[in-house]
Protein backbone atom coordinates (compact mmCIF):
# COMPACT_ATOMS: atom_id res chain seq x y z
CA UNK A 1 -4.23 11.08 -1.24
CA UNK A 2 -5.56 7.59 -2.39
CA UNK A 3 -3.62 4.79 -0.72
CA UNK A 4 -4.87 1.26 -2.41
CA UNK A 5 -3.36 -1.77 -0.75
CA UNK A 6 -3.45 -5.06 -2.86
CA UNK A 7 -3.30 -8.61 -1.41
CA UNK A 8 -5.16 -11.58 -0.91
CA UNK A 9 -5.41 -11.23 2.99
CA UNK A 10 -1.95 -13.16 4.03
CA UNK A 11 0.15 -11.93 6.70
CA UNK A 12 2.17 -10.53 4.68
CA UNK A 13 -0.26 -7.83 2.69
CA UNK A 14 -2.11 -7.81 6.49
CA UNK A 15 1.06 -6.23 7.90
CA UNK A 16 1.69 -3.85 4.84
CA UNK A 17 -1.41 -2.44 5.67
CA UNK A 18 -0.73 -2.02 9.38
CA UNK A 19 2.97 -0.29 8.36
CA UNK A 20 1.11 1.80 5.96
CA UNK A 21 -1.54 3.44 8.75
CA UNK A 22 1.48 3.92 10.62
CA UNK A 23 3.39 5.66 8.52
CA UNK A 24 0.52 7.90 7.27
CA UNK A 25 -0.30 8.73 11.53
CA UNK A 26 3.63 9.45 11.69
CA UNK A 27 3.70 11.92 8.41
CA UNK A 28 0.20 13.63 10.01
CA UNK A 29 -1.08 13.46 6.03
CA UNK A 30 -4.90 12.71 5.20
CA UNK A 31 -5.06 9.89 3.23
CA UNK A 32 -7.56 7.21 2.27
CA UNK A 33 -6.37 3.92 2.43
CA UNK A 34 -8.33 1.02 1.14
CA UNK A 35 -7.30 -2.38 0.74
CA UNK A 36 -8.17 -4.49 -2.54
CA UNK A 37 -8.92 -8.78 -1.72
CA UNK A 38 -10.02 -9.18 -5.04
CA UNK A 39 -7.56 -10.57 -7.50
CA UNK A 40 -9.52 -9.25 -10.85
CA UNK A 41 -9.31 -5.87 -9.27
CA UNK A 42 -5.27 -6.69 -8.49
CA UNK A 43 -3.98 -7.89 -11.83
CA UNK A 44 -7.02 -5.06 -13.53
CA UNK A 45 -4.64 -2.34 -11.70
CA UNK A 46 -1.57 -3.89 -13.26
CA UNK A 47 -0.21 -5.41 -9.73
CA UNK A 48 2.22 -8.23 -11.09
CA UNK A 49 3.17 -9.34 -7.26
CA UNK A 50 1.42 -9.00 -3.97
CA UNK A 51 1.61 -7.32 -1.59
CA UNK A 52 1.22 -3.91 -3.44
CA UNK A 53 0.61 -0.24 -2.81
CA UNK A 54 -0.55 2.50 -4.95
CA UNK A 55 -1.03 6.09 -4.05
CA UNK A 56 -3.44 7.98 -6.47
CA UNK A 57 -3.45 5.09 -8.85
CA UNK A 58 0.37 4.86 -9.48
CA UNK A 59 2.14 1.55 -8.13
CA UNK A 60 4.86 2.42 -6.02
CA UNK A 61 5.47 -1.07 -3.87
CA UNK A 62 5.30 -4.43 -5.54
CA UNK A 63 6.32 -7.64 -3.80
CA UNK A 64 7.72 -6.55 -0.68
CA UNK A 65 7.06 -4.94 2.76
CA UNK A 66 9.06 -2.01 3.96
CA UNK A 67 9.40 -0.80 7.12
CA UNK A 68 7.26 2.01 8.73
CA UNK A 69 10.24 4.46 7.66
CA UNK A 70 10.63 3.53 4.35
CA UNK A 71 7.12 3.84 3.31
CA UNK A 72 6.99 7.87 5.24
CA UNK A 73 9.55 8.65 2.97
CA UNK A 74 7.89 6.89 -0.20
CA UNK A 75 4.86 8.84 1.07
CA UNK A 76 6.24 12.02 1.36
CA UNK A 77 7.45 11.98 -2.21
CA UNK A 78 4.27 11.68 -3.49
């Protein structure tokens, strides 16, 4: 699984990533997580508010930061 993170580096998109790694340890799933800083990349990957998340290219958080539970269960659907 391909986890891309998009934000500019804020708070915000810093503590999406942090929930994400957290949710991944607490589902036990290998994933690669990667976050993207550069806004060509961002609006390239069709990102239309930050922070984002993608897993395996397909944009499943926009704009918003859920908690460590919500993601694990928007993982696990994936």
């Amino acid at each position: 699984m391909k986890i891309e993170i998009y934000g500019s580096g804020c708070p915000k998109c810093l503590e999406l990533e942090k929930r994400t790694k957290d949710a991944v340890k607490k589902l036990n799933i290998d994933a690669e997580i990667i976050h993207v800083f550069d806004m060509d990349k961002i609006i390239e990957a069709g990102v239309m508010m930050i922070p984002a998340i993608s897993v395996d290219g397909k944009i499943i958080i926009s704009g918003t930061i859920p908690s460590v539970d919500e993601l694990a269960k928007l993982l696990k659907c994936e």
